[in-house]
Protein backbone atom coordinates (compact mmCIF):
# COMPACT_ATOMS: atom_id res chain seq x y z
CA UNK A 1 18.36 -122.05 -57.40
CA UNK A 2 17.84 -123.67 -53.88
CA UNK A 3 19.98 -123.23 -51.05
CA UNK A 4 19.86 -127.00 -49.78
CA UNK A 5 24.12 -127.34 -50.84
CA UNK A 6 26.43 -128.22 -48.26
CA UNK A 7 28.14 -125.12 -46.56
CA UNK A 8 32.11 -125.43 -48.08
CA UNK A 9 34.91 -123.21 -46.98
CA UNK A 10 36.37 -121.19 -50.01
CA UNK A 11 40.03 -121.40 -50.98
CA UNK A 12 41.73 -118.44 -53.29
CA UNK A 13 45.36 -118.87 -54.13
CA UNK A 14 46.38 -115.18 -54.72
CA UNK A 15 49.99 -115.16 -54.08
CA UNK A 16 51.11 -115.10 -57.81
CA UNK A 17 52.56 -112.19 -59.78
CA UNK A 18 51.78 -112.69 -62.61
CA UNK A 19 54.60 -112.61 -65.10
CA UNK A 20 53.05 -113.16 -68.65
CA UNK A 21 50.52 -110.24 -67.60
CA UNK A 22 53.73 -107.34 -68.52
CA UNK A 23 52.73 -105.58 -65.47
CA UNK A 24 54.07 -104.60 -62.36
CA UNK A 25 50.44 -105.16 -61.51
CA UNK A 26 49.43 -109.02 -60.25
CA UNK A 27 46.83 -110.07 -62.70
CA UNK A 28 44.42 -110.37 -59.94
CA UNK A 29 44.65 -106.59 -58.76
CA UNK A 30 43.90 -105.31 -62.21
CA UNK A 31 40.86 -103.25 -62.79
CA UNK A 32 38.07 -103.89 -64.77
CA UNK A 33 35.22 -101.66 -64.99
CA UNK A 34 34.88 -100.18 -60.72
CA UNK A 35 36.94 -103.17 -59.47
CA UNK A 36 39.19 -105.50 -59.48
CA UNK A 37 39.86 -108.75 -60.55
CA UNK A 38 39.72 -110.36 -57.06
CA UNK A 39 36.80 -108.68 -55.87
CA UNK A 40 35.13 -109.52 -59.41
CA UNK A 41 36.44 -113.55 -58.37
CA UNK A 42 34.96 -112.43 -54.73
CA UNK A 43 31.77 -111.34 -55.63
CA UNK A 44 30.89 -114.98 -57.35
CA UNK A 45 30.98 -116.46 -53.81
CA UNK A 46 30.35 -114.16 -50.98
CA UNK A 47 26.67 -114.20 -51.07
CA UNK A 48 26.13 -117.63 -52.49
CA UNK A 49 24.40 -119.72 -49.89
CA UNK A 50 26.58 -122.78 -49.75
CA UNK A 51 29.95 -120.48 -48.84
CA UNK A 52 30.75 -120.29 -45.18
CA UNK A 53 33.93 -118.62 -45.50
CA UNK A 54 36.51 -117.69 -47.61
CA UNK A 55 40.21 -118.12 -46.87
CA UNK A 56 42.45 -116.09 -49.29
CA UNK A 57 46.42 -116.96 -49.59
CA UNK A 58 48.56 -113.61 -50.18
CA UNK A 59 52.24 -112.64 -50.92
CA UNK A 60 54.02 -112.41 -48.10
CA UNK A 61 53.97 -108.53 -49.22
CA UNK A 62 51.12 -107.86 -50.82
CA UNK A 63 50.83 -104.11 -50.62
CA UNK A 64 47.17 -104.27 -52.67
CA UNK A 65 44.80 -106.40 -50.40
CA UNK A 66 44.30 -104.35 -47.30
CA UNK A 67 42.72 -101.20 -49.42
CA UNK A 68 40.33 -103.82 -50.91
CA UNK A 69 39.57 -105.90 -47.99
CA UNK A 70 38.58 -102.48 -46.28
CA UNK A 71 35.63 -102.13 -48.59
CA UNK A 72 34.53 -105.66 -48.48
CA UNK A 73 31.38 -106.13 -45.81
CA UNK A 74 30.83 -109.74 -46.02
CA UNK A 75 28.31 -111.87 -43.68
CA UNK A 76 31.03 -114.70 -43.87
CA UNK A 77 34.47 -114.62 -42.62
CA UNK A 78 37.29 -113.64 -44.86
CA UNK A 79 40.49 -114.89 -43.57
CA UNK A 80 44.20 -114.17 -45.40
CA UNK A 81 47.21 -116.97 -44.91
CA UNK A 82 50.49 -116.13 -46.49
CA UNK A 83 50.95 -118.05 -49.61
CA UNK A 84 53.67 -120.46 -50.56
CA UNK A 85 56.27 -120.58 -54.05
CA UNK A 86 53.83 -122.05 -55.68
CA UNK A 87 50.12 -122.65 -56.13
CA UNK A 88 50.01 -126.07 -54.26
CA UNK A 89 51.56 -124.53 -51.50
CA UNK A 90 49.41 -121.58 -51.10
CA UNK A 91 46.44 -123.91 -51.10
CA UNK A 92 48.17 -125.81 -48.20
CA UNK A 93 48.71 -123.16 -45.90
CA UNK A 94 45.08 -122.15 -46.23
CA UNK A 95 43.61 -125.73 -45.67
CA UNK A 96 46.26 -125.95 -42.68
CA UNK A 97 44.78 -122.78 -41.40
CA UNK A 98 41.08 -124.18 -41.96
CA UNK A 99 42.04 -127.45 -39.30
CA UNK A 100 42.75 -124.62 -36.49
CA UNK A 101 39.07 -122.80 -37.18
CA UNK A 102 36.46 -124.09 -34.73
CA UNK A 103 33.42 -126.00 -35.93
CA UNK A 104 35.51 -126.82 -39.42
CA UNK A 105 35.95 -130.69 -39.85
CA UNK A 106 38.09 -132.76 -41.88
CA UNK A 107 34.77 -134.05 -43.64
CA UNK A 108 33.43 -130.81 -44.81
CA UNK A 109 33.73 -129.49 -48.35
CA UNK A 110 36.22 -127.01 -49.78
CA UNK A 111 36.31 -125.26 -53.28
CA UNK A 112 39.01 -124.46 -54.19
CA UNK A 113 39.03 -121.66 -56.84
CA UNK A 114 41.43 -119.17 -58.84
CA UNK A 115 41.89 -115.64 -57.71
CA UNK A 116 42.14 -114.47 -61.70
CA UNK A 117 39.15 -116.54 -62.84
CA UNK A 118 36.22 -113.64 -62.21
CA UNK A 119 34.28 -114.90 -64.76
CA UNK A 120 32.72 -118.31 -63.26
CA UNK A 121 29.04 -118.98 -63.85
CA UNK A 122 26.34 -119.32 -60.49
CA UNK A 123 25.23 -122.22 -62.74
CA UNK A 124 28.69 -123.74 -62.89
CA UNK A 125 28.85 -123.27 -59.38
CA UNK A 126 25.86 -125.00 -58.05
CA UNK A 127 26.62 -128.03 -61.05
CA UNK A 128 30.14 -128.66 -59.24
CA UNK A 129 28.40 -127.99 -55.54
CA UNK A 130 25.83 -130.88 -56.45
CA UNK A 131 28.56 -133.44 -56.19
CA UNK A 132 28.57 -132.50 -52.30
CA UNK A 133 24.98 -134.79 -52.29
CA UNK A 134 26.42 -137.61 -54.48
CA UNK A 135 28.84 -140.21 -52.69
CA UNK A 136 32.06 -138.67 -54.85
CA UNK A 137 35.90 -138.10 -53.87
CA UNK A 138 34.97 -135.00 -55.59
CA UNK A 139 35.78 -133.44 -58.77
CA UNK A 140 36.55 -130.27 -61.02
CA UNK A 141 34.94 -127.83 -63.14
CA UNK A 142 36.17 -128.53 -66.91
CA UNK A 143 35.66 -128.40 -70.65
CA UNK A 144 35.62 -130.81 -73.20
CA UNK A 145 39.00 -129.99 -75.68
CA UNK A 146 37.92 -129.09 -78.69
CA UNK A 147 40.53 -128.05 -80.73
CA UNK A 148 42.55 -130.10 -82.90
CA UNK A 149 45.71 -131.41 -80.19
CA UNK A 150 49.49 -130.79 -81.35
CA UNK A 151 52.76 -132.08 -79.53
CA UNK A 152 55.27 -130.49 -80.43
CA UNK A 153 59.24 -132.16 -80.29
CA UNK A 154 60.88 -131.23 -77.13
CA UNK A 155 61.66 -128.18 -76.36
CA UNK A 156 61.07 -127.01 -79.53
CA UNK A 157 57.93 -125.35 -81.92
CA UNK A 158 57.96 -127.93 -84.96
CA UNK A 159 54.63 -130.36 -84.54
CA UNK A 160 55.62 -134.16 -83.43
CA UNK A 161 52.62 -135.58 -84.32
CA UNK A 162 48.53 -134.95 -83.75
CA UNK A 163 47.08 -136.09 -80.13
CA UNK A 164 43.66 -137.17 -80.51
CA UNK A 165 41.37 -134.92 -78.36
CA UNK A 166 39.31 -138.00 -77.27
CA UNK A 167 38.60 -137.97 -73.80
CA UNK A 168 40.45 -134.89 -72.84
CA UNK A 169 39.38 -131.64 -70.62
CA UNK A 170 40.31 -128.79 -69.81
CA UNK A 171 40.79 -127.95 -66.37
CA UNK A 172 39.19 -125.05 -64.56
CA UNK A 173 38.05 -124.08 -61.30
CA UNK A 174 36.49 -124.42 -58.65
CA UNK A 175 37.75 -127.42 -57.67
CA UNK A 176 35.86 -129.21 -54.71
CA UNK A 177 37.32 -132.06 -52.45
CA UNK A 178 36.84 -133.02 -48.47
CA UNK A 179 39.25 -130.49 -46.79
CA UNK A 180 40.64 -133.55 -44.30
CA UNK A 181 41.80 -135.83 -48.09
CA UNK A 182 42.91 -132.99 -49.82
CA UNK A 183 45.75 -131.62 -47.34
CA UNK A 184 46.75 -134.81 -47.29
CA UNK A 185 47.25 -135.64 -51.09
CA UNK A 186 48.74 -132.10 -51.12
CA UNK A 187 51.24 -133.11 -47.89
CA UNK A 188 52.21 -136.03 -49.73
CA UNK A 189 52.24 -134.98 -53.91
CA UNK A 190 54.79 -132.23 -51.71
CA UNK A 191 56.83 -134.51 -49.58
CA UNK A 192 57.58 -136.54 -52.86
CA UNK A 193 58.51 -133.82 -55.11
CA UNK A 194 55.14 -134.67 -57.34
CA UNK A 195 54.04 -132.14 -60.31
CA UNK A 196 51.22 -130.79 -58.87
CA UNK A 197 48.96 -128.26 -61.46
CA UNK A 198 45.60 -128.31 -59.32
CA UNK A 199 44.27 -130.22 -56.76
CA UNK A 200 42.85 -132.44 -59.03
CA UNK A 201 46.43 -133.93 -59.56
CA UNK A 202 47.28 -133.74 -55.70
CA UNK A 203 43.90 -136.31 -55.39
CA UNK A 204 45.20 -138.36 -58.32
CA UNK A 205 48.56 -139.17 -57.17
CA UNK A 206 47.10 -140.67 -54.11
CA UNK A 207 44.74 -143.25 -56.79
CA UNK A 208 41.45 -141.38 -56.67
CA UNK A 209 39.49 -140.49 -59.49
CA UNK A 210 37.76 -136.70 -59.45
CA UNK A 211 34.46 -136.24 -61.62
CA UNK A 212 34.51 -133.74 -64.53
CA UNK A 213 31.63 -131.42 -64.52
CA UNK A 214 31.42 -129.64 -67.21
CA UNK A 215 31.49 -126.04 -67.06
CA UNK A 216 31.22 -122.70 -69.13
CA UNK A 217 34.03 -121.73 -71.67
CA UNK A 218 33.54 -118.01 -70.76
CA UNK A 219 35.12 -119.50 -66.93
CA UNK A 220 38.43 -118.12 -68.37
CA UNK A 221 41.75 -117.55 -66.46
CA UNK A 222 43.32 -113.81 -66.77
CA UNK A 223 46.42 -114.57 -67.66
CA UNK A 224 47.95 -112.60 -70.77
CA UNK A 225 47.12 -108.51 -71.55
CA UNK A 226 44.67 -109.63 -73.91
CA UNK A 227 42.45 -111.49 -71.67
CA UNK A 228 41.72 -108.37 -69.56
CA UNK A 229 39.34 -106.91 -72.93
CA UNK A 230 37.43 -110.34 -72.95
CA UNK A 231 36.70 -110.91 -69.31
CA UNK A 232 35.67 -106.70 -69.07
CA UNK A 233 33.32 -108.15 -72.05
CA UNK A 234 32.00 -111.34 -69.91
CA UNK A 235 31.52 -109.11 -66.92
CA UNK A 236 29.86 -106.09 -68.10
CA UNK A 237 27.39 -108.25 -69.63
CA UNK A 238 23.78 -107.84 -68.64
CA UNK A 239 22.38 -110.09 -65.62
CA UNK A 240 20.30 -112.22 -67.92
CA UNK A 241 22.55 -113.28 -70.34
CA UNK A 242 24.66 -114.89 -67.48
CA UNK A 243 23.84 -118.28 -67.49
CA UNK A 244 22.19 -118.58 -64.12
């Protein structure tokens, strides 16, 4: 690896609590192996040359993060914004807070990346970071579906018919866009009561098009009990079997 990427600001959304996880626990302050989940998700950027700083969104009373950011000895600022009701707002808050930091620009790059997704690939990373050298709205770290696509009828569990999987993806993260276009898509998907499910969407609704770059399947999102054995698999893993 090189480190010739452009320096982006880091964005981690870790307000949620993490219902389906049956815990009293958020997801992202579960342990696996000596730490955890967040500084797993931490560790993935900190010393990765193209990160100049990390901005993490927390419940307004998180009682977790302080213990952990205590132990954390970074040689980038870590900065902590109180998060929103939902994910798009979280996001917003931090990017707000990233116009008031000196020297960062509405041009410059942010990533954009989930707080319970430890597992994420350097290789993944530096694939999505390459876009920052290509003349790109952005795009998204994502997976080709495929599994066989059901809809079910509304609001119900009986199949409607078979989707075809042509064409579709499944989203992960990071997701990197221009910090200075992405608060606004996110102002206005907001201000118009829009669906928003990642920033992705937020860019979408204001007619741009994201690139997919397609990413590792072991990038997976902690978000039932279960997926707490596989990612303590993915992560106690030996160095060189990590793609890299």
């Amino acid at each position: 690896m090189t480190d010739d990427f452009s320096k982006v600001w880091l964005v981690i959304p870790a307000a949620g609590v993490g219902k389906r996880m049956q815990s009293d626990v958020p997801k992202q302050y579960h342990k696996i192996h000596d730490k955890t989940v967040i500084e797993h998700t931490l560790d993935r950027f900190i010393n990765h040359p193209a990160t100049a700083g990390i901005v993490v969104a927390l419940h307004p009373e998180d009682p977790y993060w302080k213990s952990i950011s205590n132990k954390l000895a970074p040689d980038i600022p870590i900065y902590t914004v109180e998060g929103g009701a939902e994910r798009s707002d979280s996001v917003l808050n931090a990017l707000e807070y990233l116009g008031f930091v000196e020297q960062v620009k509405d041009e410059h790059w942010v990533m954009v990346h989930d707080a319970a997704r430890p597992c994420v690939t350097q290789h993944d990373i530096n694939a999505l970071l390459q876009l920052t050298h290509q003349n790109t709205v952005g795009g998204i770290l994502a997976t080709p579906v495929k599994d066989t696509m059901k809809r079910a009828r509304p609001k119900s569990n009986v199949i409607q018919k078979t989707e075809s999987r042509d064409d579709l993806w499944h989203a992960l993260t990071p997701q990197l866009f221009r910090l200075g276009e992405l608060r606004a898509a996110l102002q206005q998907g907001l201000q118009a009561g829009a669906d928003i499910t990642d920033e992705a969407s937020a860019m979408e609704l204001t007619g741009q098009s994201p690139t997919l770059v397609e990413g590792s399947s072991q990038n997976i999102k902690i978000t039932q009990p279960e997926d707490i054995e596989l990612a303590s698999w993915l992560l106690g893993k030996k160095p060189q079997q990590e793609q890299s």
